[in-house]
C-alpha atoms as a PDB file:
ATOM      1  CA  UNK A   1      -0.819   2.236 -10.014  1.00  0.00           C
ATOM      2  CA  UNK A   2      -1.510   6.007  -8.656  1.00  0.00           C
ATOM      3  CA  UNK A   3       1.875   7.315 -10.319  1.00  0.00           C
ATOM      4  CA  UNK A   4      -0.332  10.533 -11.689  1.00  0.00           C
ATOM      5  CA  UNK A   5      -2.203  10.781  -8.758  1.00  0.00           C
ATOM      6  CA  UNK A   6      -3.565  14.585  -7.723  1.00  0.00           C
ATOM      7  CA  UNK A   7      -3.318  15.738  -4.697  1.00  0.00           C
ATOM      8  CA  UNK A   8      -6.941  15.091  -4.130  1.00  0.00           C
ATOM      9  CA  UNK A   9      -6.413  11.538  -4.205  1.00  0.00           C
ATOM     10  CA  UNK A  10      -3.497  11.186  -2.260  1.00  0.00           C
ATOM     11  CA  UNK A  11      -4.830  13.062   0.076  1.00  0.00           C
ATOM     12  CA  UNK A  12      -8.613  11.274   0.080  1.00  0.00           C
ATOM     13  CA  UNK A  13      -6.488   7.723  -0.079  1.00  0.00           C
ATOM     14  CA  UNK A  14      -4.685   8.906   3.421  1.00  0.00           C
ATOM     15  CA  UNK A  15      -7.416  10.055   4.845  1.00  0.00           C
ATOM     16  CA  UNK A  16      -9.325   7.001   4.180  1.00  0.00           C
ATOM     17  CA  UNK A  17      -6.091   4.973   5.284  1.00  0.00           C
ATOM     18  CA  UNK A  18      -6.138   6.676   8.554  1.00  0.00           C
ATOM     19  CA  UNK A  19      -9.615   6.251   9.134  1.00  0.00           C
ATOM     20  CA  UNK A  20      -9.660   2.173   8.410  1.00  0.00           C
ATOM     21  CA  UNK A  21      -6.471   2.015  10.712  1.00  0.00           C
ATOM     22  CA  UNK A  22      -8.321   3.799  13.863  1.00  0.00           C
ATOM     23  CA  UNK A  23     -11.327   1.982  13.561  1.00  0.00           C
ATOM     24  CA  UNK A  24      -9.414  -1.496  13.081  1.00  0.00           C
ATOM     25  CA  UNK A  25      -7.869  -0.403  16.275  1.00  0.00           C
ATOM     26  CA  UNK A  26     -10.579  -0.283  18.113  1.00  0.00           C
ATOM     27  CA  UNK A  27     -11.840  -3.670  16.912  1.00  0.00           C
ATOM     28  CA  UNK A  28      -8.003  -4.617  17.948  1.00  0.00           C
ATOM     29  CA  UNK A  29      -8.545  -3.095  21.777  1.00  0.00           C
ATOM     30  CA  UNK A  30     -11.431  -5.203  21.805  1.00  0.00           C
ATOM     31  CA  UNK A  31     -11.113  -8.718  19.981  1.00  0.00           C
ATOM     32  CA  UNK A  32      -7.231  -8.887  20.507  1.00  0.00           C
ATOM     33  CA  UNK A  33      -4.811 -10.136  23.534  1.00  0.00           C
ATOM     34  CA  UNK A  34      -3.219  -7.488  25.662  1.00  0.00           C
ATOM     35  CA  UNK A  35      -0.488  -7.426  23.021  1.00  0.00           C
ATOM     36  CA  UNK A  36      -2.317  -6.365  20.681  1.00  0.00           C
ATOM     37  CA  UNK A  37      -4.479  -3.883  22.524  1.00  0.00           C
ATOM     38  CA  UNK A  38      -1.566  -2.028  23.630  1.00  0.00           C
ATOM     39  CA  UNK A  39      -0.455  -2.069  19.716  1.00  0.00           C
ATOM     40  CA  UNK A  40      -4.347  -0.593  18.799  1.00  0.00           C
ATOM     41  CA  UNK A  41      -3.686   2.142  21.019  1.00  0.00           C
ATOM     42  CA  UNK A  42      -0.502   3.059  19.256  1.00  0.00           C
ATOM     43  CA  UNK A  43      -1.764   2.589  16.387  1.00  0.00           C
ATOM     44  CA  UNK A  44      -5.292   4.557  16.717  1.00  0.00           C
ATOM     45  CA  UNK A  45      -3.233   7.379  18.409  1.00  0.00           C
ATOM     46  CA  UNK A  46      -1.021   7.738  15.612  1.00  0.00           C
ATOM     47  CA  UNK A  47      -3.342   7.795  12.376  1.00  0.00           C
ATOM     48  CA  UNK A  48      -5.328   9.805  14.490  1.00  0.00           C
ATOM     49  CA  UNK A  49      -2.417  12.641  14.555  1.00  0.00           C
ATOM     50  CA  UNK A  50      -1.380  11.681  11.100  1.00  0.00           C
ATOM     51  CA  UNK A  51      -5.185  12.498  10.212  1.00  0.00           C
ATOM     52  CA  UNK A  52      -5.213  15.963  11.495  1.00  0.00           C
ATOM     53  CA  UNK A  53      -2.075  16.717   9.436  1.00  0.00           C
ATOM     54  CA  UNK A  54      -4.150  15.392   6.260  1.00  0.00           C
ATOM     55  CA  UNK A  55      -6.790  17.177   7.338  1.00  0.00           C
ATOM     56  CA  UNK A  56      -5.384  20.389   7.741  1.00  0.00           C
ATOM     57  CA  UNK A  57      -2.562  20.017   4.221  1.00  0.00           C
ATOM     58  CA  UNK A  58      -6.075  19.390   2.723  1.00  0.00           C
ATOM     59  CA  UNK A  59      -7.597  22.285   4.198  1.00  0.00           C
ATOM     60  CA  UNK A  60      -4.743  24.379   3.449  1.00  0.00           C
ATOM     61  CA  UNK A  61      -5.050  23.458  -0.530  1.00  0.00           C
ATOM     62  CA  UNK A  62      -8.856  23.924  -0.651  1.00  0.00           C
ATOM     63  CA  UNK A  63      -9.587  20.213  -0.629  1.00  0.00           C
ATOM     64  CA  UNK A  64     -12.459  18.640   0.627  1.00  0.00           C
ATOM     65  CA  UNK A  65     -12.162  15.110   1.926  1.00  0.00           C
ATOM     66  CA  UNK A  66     -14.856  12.182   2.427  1.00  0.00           C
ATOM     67  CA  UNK A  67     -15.364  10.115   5.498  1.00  0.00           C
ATOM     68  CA  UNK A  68     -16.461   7.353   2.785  1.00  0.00           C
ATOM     69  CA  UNK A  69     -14.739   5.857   0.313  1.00  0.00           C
ATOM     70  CA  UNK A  70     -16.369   7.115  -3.249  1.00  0.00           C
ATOM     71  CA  UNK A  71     -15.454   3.497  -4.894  1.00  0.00           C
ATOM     72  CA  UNK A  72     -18.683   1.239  -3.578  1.00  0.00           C
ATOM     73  CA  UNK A  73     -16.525  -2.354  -3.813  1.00  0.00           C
ATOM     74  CA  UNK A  74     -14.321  -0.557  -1.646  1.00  0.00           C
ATOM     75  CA  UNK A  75     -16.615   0.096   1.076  1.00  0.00           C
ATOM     76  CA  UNK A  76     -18.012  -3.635   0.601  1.00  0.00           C
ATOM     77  CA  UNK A  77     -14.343  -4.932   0.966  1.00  0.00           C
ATOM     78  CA  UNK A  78     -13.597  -2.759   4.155  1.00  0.00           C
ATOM     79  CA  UNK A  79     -16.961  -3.954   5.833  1.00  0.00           C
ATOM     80  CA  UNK A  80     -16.262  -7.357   4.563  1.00  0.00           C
ATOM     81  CA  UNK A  81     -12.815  -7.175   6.358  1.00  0.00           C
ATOM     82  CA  UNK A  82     -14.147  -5.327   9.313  1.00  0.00           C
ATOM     83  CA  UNK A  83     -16.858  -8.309   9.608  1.00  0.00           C
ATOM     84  CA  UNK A  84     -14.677 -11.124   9.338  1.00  0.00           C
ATOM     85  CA  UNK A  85     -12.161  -9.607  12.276  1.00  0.00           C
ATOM     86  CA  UNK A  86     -15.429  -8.878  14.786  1.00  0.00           C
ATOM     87  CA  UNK A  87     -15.945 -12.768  15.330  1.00  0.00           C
ATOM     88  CA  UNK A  88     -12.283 -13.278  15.555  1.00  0.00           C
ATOM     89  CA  UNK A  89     -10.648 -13.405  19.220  1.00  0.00           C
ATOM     90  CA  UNK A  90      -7.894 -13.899  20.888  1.00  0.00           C
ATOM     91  CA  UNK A  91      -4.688 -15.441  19.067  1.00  0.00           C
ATOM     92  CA  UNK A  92      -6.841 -15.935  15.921  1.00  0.00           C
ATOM     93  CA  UNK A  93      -7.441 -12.647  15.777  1.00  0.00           C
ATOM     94  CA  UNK A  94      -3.880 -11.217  16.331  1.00  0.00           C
ATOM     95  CA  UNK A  95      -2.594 -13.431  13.660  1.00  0.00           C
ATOM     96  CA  UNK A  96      -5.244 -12.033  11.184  1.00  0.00           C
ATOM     97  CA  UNK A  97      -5.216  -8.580  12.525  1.00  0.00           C
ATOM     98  CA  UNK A  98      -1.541  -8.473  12.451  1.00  0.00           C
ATOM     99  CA  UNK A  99      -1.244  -9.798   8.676  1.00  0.00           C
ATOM    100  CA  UNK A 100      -3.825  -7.431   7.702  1.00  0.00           C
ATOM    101  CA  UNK A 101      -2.094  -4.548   9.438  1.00  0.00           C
ATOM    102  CA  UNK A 102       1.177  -5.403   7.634  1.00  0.00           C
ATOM    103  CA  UNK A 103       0.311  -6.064   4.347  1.00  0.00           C
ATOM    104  CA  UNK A 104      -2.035  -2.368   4.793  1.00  0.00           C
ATOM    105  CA  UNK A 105       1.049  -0.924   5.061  1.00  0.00           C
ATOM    106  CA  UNK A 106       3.043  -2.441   2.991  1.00  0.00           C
ATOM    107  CA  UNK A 107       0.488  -1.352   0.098  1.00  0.00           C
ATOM    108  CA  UNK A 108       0.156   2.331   1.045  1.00  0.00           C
ATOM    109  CA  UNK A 109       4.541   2.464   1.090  1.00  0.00           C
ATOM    110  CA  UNK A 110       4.401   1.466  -2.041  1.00  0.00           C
ATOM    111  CA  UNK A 111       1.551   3.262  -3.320  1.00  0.00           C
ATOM    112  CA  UNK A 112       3.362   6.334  -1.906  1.00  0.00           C
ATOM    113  CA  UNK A 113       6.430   5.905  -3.625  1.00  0.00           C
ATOM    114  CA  UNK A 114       4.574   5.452  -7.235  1.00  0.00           C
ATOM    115  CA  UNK A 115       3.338   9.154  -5.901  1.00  0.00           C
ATOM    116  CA  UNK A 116       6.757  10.910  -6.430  1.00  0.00           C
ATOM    117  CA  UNK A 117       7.129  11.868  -9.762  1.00  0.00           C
ATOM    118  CA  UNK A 118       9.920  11.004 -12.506  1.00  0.00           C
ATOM    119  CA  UNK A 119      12.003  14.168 -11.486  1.00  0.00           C
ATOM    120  CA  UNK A 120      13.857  14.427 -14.559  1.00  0.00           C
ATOM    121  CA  UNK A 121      11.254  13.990 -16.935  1.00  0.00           C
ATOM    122  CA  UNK A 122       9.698  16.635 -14.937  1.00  0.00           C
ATOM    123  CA  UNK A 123      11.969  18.686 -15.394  1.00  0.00           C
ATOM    124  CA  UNK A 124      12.472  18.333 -18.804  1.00  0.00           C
ATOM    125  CA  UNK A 125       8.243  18.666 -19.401  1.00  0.00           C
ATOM    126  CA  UNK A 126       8.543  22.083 -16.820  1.00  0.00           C
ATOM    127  CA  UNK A 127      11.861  23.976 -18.504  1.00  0.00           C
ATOM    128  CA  UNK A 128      11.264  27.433 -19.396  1.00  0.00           C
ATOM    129  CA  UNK A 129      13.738  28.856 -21.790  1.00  0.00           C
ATOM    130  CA  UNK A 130      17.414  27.715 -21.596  1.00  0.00           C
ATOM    131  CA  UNK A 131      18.646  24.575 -19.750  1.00  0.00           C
ATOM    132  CA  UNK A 132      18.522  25.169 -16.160  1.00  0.00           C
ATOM    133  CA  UNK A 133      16.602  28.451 -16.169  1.00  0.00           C
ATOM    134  CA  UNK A 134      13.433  26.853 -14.125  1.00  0.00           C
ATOM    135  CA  UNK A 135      15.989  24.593 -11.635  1.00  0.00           C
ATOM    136  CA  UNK A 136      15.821  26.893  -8.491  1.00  0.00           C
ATOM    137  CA  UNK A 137      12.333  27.337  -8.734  1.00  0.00           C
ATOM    138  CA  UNK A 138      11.958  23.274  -9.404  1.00  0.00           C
ATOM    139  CA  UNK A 139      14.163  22.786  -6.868  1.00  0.00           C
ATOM    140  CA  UNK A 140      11.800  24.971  -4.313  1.00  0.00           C
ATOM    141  CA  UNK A 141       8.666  23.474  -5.549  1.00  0.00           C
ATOM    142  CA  UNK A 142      10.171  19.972  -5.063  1.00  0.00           C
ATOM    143  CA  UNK A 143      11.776  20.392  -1.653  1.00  0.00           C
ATOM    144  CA  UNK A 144       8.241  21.817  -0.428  1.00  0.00           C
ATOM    145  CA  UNK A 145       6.689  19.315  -2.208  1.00  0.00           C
ATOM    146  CA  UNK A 146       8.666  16.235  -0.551  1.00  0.00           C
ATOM    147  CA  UNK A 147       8.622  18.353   2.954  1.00  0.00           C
ATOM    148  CA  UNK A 148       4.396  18.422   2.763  1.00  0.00           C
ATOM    149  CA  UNK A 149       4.426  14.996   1.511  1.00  0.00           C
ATOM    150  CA  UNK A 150       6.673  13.603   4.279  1.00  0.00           C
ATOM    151  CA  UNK A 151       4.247  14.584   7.050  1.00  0.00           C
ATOM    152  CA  UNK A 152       1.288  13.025   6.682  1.00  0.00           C
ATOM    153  CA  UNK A 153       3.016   9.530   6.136  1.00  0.00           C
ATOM    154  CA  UNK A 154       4.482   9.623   9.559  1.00  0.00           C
ATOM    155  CA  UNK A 155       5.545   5.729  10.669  1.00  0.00           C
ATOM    156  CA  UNK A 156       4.043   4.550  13.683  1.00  0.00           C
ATOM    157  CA  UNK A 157       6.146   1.685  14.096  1.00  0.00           C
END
């Protein structure tokens, strides 16, 4: 799906994941039982923290990231989304909210995974000179690589 995705992307897609989650939790705090409020509250101050560390791994390469998604259909399908959940309430709209919330997440894990590359076909692409002559150097690169991308998928649940 986003196997070769740049760090641009994965970055934006976060972002843009983290933003959607907030503002569903504030729909949540106000269209869903006490059960679900006390979940959006979690869940808005979580994405909201895992934002900032987007943010600032984004700042930190040089990348500038957009408060709106650049794909128009998938603006119309968050507003679409966003619409249907505002004249939900109560129990209808945890079971909606809830389904919606895992299946989100359930997408972006897997997306996320797709993200890491092949590491030995990496490695074979990346070899300078003899076998194993690049390996610490891969091996640094990879480990900072996994530590940056780690962070800004912390779990809030």
């Amino acid at each position: 799906m986003m196997q070769n995705a740049t760090p641009q992307i994965i970055l934006q897609k976060l972002h843009m994941t983290n933003l959607e989650e907030i503002e569903m939790g504030k729909l949540a705090e106000q269209n869903g039982t006490d059960r679900v409020k006390a979940y959006a509250k979690t869940l808005q101050t979580d994405h909201a923290a895992a934002d900032r560390q987007v943010k600032d791994l984004a700042q930190k390469k040089n990348i500038t990231l957009s408060d709106t998604p650049k794909n128009p259909e998938m603006q119309k399908k968050m507003d679409e989304a966003r619409n249907r959940l505002s004249n939900m309430k109560g129990a209808e709209f945890d079971r909606t909210f809830a389904n919606r919330m895992s299946m989100g997440h359930k997408k972006l894990i897997s997306m996320a995974q797709g993200w890491r590359p092949n590491t030995a076909a990496f490695r074979r692409r990346n070899r300078a000179g003899p076998r194993g002559s690049s390996r610490p150097k891969f091996e640094e690169s990879e480990a900072a690589r996994n530590q940056e991308a780690e962070t800004p998928l912390r779990r809030h649940h």
